[in-house]
PDB file of N, CA and C in Angstrom:
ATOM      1  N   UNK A   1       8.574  -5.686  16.353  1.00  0.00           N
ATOM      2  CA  UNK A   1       7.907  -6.797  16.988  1.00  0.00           C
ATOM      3  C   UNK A   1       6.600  -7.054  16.244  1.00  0.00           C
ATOM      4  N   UNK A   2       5.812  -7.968  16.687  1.00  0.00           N
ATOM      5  CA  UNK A   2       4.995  -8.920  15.630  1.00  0.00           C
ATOM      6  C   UNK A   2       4.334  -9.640  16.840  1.00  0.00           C
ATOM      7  N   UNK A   3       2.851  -9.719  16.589  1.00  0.00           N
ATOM      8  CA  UNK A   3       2.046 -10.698  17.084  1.00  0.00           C
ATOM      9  C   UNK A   3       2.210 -12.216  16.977  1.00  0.00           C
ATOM     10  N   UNK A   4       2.435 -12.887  17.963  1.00  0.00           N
ATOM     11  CA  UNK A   4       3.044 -14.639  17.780  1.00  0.00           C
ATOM     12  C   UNK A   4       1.733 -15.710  17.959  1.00  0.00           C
ATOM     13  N   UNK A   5       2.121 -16.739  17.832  1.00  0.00           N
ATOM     14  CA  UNK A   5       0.979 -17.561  17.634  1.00  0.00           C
ATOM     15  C   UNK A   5       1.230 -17.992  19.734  1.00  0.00           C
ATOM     16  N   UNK A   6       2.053 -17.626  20.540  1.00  0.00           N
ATOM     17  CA  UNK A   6       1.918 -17.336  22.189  1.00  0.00           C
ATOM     18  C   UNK A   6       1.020 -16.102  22.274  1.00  0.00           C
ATOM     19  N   UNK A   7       1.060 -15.359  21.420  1.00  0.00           N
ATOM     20  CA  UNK A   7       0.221 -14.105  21.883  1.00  0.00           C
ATOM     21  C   UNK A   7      -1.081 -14.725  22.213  1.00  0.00           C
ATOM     22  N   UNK A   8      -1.365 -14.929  20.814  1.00  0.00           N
ATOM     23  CA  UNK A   8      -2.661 -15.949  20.548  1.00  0.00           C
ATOM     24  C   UNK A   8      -3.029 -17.157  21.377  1.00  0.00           C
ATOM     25  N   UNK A   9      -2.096 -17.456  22.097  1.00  0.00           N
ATOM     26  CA  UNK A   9      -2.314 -19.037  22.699  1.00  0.00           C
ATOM     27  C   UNK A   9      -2.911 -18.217  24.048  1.00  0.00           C
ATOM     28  N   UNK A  10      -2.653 -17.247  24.766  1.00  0.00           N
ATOM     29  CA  UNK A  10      -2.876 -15.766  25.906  1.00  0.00           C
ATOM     30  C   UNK A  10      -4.320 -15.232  25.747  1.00  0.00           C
ATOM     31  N   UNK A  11      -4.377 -14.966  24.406  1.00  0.00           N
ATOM     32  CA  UNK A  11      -5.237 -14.330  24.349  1.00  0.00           C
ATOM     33  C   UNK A  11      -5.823 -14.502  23.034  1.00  0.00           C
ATOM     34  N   UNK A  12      -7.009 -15.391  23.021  1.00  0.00           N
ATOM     35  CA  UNK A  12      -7.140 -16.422  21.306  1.00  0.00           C
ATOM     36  C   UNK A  12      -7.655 -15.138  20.631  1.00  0.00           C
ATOM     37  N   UNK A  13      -8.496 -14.277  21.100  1.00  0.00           N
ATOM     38  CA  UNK A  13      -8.999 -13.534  19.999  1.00  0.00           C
ATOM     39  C   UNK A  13      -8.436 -11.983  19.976  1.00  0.00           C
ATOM     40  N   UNK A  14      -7.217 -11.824  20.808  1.00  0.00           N
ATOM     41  CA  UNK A  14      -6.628 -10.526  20.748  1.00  0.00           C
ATOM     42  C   UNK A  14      -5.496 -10.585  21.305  1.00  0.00           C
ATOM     43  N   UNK A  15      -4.783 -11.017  20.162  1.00  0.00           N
ATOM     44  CA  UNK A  15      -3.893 -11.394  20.210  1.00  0.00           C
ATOM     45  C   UNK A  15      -2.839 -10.400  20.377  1.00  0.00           C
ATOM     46  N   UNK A  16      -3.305  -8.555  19.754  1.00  0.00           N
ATOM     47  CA  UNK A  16      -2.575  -7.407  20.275  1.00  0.00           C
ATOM     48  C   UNK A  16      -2.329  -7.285  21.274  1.00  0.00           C
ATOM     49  N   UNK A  17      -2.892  -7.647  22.234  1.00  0.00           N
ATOM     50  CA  UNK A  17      -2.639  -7.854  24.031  1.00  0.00           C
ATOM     51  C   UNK A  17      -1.180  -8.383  23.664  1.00  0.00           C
ATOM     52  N   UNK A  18      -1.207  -9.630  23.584  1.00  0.00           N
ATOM     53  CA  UNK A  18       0.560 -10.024  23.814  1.00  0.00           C
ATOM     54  C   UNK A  18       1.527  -9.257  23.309  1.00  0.00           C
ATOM     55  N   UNK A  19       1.370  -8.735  22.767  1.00  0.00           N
ATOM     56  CA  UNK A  19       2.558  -8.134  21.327  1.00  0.00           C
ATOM     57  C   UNK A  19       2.792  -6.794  22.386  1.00  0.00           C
ATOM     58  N   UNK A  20       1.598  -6.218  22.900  1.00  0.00           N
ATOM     59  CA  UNK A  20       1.696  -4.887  23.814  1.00  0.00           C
ATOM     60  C   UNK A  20       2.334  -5.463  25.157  1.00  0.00           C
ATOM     61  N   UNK A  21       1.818  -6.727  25.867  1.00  0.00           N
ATOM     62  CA  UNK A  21       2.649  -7.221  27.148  1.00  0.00           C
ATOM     63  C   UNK A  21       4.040  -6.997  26.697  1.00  0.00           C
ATOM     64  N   UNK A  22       4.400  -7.859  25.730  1.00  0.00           N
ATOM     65  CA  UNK A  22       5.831  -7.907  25.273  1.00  0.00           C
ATOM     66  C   UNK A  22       6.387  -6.680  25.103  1.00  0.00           C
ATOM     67  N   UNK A  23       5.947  -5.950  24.630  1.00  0.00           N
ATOM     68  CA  UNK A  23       6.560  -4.329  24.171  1.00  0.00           C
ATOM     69  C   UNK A  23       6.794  -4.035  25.524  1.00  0.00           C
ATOM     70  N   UNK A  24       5.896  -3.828  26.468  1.00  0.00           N
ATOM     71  CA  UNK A  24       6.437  -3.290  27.882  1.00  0.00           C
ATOM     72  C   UNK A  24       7.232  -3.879  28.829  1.00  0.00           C
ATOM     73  N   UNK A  25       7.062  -5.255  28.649  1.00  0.00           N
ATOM     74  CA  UNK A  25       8.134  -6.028  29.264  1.00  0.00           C
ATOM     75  C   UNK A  25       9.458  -5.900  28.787  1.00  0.00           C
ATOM     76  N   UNK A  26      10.068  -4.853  27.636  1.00  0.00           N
ATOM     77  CA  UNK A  26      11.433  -4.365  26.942  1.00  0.00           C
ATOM     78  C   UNK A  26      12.109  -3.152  27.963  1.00  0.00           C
ATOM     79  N   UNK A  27      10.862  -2.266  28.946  1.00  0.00           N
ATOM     80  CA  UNK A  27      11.579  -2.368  29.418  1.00  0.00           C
ATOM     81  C   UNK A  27      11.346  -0.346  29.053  1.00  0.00           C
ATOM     82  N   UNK A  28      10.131   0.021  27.822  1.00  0.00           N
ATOM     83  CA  UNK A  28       9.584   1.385  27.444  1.00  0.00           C
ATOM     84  C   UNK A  28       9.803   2.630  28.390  1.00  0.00           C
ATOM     85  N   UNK A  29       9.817   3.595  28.059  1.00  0.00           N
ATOM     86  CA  UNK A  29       9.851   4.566  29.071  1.00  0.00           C
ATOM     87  C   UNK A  29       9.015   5.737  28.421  1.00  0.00           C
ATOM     88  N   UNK A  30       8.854   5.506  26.966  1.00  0.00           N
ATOM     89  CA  UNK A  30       7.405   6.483  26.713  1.00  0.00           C
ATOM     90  C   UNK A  30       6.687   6.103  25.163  1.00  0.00           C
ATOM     91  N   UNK A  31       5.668   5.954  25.354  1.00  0.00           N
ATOM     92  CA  UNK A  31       4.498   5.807  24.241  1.00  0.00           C
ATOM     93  C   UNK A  31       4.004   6.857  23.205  1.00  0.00           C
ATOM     94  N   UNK A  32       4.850   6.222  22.509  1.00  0.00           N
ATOM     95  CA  UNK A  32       3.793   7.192  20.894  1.00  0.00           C
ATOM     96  C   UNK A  32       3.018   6.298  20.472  1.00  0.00           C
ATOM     97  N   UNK A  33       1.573   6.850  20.795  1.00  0.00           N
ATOM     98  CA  UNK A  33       0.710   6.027  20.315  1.00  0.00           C
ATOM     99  C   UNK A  33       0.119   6.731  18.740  1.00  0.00           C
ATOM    100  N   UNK A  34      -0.419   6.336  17.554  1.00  0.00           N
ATOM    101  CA  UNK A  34      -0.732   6.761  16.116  1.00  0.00           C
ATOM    102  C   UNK A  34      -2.290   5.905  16.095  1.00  0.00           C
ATOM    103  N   UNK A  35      -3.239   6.561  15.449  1.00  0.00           N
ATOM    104  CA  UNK A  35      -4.307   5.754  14.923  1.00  0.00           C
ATOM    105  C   UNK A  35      -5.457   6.643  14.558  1.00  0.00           C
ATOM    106  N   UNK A  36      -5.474   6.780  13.571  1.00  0.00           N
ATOM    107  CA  UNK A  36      -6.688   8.140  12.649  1.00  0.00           C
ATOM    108  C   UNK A  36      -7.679   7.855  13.589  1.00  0.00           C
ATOM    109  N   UNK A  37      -8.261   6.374  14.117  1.00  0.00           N
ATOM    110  CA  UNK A  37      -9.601   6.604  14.931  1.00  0.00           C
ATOM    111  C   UNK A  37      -9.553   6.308  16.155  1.00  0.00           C
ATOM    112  N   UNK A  38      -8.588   6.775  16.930  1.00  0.00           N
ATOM    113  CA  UNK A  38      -8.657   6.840  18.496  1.00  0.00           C
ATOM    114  C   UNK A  38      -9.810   7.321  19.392  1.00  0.00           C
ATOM    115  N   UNK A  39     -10.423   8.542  18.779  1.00  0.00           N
ATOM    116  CA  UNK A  39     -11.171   9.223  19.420  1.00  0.00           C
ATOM    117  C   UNK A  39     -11.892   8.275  19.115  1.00  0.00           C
ATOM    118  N   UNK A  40     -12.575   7.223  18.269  1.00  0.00           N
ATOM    119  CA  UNK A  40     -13.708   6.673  17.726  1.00  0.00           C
ATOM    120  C   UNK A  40     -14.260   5.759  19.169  1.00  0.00           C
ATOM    121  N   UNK A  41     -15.269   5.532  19.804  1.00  0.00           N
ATOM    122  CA  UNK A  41     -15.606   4.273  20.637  1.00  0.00           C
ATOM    123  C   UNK A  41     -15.519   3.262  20.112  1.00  0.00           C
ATOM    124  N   UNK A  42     -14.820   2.107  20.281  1.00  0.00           N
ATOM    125  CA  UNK A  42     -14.954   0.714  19.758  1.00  0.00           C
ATOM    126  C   UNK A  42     -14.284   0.651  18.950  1.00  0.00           C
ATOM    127  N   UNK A  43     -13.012   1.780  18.564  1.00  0.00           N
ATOM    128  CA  UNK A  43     -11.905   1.283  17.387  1.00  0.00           C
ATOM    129  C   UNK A  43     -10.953   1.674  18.021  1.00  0.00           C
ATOM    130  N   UNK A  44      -9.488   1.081  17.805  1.00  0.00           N
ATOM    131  CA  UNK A  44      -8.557   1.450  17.899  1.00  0.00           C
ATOM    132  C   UNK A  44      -7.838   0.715  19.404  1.00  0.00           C
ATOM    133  N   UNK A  45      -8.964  -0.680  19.063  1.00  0.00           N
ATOM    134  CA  UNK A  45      -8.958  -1.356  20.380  1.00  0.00           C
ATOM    135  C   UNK A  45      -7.025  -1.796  21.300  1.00  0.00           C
ATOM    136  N   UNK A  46      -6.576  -1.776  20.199  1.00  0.00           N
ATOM    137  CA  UNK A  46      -5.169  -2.447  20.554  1.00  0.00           C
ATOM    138  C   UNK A  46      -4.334  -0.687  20.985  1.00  0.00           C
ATOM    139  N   UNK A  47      -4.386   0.270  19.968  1.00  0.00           N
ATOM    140  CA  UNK A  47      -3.587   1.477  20.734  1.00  0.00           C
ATOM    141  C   UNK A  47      -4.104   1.546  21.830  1.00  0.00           C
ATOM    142  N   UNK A  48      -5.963   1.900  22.257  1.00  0.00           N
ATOM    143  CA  UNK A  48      -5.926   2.240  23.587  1.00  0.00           C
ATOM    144  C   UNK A  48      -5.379   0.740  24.911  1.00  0.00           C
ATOM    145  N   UNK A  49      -5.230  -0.271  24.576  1.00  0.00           N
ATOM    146  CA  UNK A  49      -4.823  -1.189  25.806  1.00  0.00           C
ATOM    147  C   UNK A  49      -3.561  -0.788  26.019  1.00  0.00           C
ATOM    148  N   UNK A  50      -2.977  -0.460  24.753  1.00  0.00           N
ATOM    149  CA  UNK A  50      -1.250  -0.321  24.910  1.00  0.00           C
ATOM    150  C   UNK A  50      -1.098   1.325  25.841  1.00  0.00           C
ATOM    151  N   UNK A  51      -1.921   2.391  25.570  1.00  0.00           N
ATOM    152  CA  UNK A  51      -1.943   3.603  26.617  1.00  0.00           C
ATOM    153  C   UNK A  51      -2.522   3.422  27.420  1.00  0.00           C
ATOM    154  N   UNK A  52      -3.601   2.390  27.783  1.00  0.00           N
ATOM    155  CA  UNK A  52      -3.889   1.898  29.241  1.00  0.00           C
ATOM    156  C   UNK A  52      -2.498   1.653  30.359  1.00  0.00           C
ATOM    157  N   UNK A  53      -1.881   0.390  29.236  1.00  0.00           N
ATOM    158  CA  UNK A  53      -1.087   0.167  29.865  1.00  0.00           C
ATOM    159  C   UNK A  53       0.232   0.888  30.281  1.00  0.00           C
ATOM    160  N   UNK A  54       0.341   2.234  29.543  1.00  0.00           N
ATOM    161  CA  UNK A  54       1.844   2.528  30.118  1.00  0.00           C
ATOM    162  C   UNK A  54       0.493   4.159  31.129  1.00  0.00           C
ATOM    163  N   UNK A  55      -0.578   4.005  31.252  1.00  0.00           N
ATOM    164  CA  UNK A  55      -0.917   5.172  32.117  1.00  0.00           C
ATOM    165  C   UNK A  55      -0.579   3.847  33.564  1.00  0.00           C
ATOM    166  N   UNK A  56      -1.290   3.099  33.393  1.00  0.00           N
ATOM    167  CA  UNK A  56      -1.125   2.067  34.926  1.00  0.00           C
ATOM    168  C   UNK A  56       0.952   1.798  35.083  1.00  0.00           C
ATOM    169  N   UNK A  57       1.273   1.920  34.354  1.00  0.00           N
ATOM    170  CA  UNK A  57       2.482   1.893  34.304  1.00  0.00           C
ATOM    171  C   UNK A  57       3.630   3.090  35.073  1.00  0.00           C
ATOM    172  N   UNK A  58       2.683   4.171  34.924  1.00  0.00           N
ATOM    173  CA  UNK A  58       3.223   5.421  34.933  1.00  0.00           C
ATOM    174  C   UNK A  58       4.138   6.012  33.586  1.00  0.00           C
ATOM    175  N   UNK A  59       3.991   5.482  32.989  1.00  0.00           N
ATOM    176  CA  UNK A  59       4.933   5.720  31.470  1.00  0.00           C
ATOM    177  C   UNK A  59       4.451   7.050  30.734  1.00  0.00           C
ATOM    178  N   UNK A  60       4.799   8.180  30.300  1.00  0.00           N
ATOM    179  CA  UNK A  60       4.382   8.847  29.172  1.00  0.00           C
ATOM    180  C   UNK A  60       3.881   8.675  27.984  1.00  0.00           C
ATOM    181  N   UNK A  61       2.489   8.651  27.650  1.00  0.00           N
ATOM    182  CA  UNK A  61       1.860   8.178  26.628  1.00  0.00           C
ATOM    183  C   UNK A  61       1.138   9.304  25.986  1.00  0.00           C
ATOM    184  N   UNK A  62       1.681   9.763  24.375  1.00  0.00           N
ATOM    185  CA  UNK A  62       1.423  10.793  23.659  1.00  0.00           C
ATOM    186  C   UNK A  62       0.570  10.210  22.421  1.00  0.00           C
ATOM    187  N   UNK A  63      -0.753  10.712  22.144  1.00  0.00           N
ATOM    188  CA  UNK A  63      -1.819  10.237  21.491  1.00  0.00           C
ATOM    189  C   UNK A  63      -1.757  10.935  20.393  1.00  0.00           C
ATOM    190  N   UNK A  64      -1.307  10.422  18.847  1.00  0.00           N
ATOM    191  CA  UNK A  64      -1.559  11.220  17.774  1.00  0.00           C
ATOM    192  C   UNK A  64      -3.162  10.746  16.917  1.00  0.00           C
ATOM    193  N   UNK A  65      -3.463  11.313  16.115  1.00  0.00           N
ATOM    194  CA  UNK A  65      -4.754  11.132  15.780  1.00  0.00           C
ATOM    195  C   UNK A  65      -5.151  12.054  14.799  1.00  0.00           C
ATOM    196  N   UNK A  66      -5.898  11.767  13.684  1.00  0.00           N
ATOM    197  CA  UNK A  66      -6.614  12.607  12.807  1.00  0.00           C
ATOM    198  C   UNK A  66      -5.807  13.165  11.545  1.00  0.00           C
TER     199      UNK A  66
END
């Protein structure tokens, strides 16, 4: 999957929001999330919404990093 120019029309300047709605609306049952700077504050803005969203979800969400 791929960020769409609907993602963007949702959400003009973060547009990773849609692409992550869409991913969970498939229907997920657990999250591998990847991103060297997770731990970082203020980076890695799109993995943590997407493990926001499957913790409010109740989904299993496994954080790799570093």
């Amino acid at each position: 999957m791929k960020k769409t120019k609907e993602d963007y029309d949702i959400y003009p300047m973060d547009g990773w929001k849609g692409l992550n709605d869409r991913m969970f609306r498939t229907g997920i049952d657990l999250v591998l999330a990847f991103h060297p700077d997770y731990d970082k504050p203020g980076l890695a803005r799109g993995t943590r919404h997407a493990v926001g969203l499957a913790e409010q979800a109740g989904i299993p969400a496994h954080i790799f990093y570093k």
